[in-house]
PDB file of N, CA and C in Angstrom:
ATOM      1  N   UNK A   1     -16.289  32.971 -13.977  1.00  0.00           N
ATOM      2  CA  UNK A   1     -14.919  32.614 -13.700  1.00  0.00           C
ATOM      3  C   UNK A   1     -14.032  33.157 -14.815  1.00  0.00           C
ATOM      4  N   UNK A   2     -12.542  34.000 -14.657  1.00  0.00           N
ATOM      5  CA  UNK A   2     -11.723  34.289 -15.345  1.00  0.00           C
ATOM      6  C   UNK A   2     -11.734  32.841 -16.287  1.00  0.00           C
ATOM      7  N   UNK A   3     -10.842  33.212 -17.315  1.00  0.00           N
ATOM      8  CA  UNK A   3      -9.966  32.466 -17.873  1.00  0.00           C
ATOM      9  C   UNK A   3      -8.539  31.981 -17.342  1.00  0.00           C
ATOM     10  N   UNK A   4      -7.910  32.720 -16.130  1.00  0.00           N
ATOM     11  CA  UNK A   4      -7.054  32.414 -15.319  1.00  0.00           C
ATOM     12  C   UNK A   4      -7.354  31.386 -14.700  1.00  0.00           C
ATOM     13  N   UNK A   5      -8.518  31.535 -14.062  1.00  0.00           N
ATOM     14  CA  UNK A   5      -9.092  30.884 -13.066  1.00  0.00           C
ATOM     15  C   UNK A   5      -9.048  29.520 -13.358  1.00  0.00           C
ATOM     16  N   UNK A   6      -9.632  29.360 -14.480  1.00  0.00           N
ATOM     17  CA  UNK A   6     -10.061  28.312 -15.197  1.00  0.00           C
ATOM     18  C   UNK A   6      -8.928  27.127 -15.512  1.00  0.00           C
ATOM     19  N   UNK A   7      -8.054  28.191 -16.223  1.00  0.00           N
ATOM     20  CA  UNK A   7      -6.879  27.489 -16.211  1.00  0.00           C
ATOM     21  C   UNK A   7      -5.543  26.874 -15.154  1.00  0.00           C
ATOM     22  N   UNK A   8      -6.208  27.336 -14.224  1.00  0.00           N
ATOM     23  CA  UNK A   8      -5.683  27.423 -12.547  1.00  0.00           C
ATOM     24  C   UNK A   8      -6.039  25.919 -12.212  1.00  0.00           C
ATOM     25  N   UNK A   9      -7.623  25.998 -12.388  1.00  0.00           N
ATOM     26  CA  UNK A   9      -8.099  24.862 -12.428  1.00  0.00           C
ATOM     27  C   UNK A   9      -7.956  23.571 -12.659  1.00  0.00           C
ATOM     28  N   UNK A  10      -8.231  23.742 -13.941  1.00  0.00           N
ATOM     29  CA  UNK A  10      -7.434  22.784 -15.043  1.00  0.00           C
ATOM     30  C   UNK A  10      -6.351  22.115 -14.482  1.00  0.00           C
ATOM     31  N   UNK A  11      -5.160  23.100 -14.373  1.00  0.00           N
ATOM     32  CA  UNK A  11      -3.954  22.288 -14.533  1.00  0.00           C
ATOM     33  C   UNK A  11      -4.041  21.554 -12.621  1.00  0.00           C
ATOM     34  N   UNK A  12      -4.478  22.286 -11.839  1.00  0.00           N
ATOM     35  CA  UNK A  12      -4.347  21.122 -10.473  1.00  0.00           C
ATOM     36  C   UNK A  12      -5.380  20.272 -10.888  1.00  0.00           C
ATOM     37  N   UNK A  13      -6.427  19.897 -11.452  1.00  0.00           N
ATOM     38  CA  UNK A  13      -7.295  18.903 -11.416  1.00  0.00           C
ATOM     39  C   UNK A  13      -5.985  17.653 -12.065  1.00  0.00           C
ATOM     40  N   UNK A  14      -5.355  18.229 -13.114  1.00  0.00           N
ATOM     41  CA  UNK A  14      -4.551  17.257 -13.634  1.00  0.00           C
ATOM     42  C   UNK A  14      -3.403  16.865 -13.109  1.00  0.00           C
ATOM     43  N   UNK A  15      -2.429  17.985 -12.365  1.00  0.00           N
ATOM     44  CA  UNK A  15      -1.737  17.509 -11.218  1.00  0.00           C
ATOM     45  C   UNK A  15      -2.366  16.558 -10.324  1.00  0.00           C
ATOM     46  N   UNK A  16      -3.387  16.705  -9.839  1.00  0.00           N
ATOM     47  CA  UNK A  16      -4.217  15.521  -8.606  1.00  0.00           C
ATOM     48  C   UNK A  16      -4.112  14.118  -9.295  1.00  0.00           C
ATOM     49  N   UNK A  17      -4.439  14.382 -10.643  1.00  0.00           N
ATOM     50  CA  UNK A  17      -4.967  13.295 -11.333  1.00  0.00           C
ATOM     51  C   UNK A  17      -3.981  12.279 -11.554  1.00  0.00           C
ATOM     52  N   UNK A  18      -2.772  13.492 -11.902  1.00  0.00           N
ATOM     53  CA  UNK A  18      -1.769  12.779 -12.390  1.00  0.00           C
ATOM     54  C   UNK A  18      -0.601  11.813 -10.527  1.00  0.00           C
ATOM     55  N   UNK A  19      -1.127  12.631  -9.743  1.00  0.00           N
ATOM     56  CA  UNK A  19      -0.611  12.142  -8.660  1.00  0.00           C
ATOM     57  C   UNK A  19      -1.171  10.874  -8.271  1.00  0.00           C
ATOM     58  N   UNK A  20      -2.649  10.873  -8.248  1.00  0.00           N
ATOM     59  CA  UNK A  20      -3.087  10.012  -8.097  1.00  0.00           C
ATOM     60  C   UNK A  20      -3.325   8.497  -9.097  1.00  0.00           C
ATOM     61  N   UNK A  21      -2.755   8.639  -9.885  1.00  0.00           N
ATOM     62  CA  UNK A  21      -2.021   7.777 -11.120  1.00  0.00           C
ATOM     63  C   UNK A  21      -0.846   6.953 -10.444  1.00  0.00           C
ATOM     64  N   UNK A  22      -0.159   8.022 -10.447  1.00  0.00           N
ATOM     65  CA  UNK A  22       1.314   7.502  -9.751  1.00  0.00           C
ATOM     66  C   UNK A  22       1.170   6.627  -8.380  1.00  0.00           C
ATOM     67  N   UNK A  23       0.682   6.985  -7.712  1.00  0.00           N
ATOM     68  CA  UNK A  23       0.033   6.113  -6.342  1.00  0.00           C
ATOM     69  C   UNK A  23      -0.007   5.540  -6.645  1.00  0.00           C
ATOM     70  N   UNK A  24      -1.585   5.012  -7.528  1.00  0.00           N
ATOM     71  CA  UNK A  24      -2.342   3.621  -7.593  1.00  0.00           C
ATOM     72  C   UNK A  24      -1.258   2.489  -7.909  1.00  0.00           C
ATOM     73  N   UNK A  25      -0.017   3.537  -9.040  1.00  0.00           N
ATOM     74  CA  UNK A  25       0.765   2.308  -9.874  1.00  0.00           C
ATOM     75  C   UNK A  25       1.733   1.850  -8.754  1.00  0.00           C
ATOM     76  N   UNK A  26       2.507   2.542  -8.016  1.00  0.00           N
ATOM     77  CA  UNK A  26       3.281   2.320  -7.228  1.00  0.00           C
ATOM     78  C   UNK A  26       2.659   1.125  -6.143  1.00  0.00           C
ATOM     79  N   UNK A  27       1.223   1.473  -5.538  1.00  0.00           N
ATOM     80  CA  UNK A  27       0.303   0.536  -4.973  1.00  0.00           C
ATOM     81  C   UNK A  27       0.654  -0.804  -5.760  1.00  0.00           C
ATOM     82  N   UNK A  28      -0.136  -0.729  -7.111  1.00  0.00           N
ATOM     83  CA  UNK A  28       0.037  -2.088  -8.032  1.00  0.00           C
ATOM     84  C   UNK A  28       1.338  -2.611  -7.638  1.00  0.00           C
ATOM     85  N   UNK A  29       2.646  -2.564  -7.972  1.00  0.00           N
ATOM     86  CA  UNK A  29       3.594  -2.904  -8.235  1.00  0.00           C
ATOM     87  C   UNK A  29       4.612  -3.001  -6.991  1.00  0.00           C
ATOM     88  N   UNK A  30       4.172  -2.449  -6.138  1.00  0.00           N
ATOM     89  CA  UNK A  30       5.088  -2.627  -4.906  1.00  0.00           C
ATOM     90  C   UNK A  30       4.406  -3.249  -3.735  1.00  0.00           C
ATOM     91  N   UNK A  31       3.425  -3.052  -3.373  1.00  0.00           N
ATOM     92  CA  UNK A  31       1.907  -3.469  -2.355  1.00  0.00           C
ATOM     93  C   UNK A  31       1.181  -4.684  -2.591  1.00  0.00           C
ATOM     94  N   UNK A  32       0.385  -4.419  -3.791  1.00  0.00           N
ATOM     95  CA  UNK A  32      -0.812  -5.171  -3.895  1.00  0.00           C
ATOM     96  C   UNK A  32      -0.325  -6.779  -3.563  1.00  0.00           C
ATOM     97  N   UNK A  33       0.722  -7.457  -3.484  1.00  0.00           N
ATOM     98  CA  UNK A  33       1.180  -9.011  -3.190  1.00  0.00           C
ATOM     99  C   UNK A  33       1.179  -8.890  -2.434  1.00  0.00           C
ATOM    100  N   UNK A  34       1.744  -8.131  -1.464  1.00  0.00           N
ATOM    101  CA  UNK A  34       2.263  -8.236  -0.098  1.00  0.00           C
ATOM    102  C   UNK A  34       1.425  -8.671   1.066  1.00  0.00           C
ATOM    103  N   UNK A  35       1.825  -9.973   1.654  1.00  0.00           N
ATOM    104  CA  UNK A  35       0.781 -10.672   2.676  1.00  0.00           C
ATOM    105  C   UNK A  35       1.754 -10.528   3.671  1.00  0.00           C
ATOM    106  N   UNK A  36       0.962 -10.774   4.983  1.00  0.00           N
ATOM    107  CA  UNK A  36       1.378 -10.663   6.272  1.00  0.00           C
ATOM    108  C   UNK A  36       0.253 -12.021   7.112  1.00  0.00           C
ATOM    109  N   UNK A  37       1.034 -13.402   7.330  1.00  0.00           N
ATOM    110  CA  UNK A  37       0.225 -13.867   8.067  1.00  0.00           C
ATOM    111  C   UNK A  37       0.793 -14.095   9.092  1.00  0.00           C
ATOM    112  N   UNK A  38      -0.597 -13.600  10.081  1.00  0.00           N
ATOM    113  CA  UNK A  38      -0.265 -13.824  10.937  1.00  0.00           C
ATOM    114  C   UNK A  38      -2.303 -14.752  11.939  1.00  0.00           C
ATOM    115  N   UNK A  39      -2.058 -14.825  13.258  1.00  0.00           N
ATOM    116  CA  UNK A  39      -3.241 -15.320  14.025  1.00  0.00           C
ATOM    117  C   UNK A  39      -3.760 -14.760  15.517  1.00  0.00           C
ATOM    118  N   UNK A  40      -4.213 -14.442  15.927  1.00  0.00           N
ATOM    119  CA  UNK A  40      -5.001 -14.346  17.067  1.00  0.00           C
ATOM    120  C   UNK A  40      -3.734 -14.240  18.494  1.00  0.00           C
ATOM    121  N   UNK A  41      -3.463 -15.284  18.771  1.00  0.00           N
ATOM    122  CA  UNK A  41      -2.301 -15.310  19.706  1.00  0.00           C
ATOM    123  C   UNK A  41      -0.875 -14.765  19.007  1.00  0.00           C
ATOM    124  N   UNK A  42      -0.825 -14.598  17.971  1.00  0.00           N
ATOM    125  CA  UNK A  42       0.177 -14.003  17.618  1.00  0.00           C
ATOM    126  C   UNK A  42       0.097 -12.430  17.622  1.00  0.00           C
ATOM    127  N   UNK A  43      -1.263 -12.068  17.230  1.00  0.00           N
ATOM    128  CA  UNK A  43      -0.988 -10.668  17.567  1.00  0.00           C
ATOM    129  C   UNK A  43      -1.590  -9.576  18.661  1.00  0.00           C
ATOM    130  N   UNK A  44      -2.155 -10.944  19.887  1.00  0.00           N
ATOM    131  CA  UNK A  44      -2.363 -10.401  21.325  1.00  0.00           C
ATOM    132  C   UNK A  44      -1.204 -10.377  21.952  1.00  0.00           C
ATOM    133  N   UNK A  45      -0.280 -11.245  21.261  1.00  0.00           N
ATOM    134  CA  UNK A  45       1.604 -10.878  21.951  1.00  0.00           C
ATOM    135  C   UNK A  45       1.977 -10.192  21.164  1.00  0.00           C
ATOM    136  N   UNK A  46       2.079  -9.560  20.526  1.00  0.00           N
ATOM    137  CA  UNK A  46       2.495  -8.585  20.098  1.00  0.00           C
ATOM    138  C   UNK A  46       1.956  -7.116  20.845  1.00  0.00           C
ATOM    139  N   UNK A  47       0.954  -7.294  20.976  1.00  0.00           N
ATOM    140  CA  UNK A  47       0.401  -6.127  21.746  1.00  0.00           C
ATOM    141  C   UNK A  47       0.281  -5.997  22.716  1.00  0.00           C
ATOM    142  N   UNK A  48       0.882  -6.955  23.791  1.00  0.00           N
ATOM    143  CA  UNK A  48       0.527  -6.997  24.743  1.00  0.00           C
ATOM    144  C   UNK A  48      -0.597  -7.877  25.861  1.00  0.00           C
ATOM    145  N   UNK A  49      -1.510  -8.005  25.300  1.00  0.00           N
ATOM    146  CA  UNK A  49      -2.952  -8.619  25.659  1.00  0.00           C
ATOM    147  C   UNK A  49      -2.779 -10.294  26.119  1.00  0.00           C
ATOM    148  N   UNK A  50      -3.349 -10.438  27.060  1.00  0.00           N
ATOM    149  CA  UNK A  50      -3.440 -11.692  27.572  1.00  0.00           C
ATOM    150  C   UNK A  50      -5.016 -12.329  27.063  1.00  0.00           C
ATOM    151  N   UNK A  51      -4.483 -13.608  26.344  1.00  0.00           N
ATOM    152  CA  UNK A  51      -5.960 -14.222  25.539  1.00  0.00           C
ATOM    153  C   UNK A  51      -6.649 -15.112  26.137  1.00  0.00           C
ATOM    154  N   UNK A  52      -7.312 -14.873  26.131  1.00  0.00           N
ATOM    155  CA  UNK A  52      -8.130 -16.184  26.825  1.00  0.00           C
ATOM    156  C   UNK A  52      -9.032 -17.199  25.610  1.00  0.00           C
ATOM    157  N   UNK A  53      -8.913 -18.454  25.720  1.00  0.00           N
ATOM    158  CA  UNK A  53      -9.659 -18.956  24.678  1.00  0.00           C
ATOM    159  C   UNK A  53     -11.066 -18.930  25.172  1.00  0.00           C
ATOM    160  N   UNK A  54     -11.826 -19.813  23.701  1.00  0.00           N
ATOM    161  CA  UNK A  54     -13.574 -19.484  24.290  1.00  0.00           C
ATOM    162  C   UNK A  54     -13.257 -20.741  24.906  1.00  0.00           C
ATOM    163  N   UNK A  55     -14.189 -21.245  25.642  1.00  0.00           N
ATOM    164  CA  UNK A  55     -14.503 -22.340  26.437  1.00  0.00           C
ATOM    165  C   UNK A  55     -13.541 -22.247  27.340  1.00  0.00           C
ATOM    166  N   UNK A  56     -12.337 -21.887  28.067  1.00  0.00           N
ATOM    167  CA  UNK A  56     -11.434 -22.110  29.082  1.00  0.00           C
ATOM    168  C   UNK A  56     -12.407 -21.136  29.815  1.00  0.00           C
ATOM    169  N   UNK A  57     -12.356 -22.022  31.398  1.00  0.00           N
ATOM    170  CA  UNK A  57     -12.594 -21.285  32.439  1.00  0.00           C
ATOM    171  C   UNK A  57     -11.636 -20.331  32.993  1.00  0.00           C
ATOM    172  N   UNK A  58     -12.497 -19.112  33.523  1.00  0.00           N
ATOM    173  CA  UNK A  58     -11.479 -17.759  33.820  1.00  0.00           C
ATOM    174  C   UNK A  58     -11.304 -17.884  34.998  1.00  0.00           C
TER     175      UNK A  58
END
């Protein structure tokens, strides 16, 4: 491998690296709390779907 090459290398391994830095933190700090509750009949209406419970006759 050149020395170009090499250094070609180099610097995207550290661009990636450094991108993927920035993610994770942005993840941490904006994401990682964030809950969504929700249940079963709440999100067969949402989609559409008609539920049937267990034990009810069909």
């Amino acid at each position: 491998m050149k020395s170009d090459d090499r250094r070609l290398v180099r610097h995207l391994a550290i661009a990636i690296a450094l991108k993927l830095a920035v993610l994770c933190a942005l993840w941490w700090f904006f994401v990682r709390d964030a809950r969504v509750s929700t249940n079963a009949e709440q999100t067969a209406e949402h989609i559409g779907v008609e539920m049937s419970h267990q034990g009810d006759p069909q």
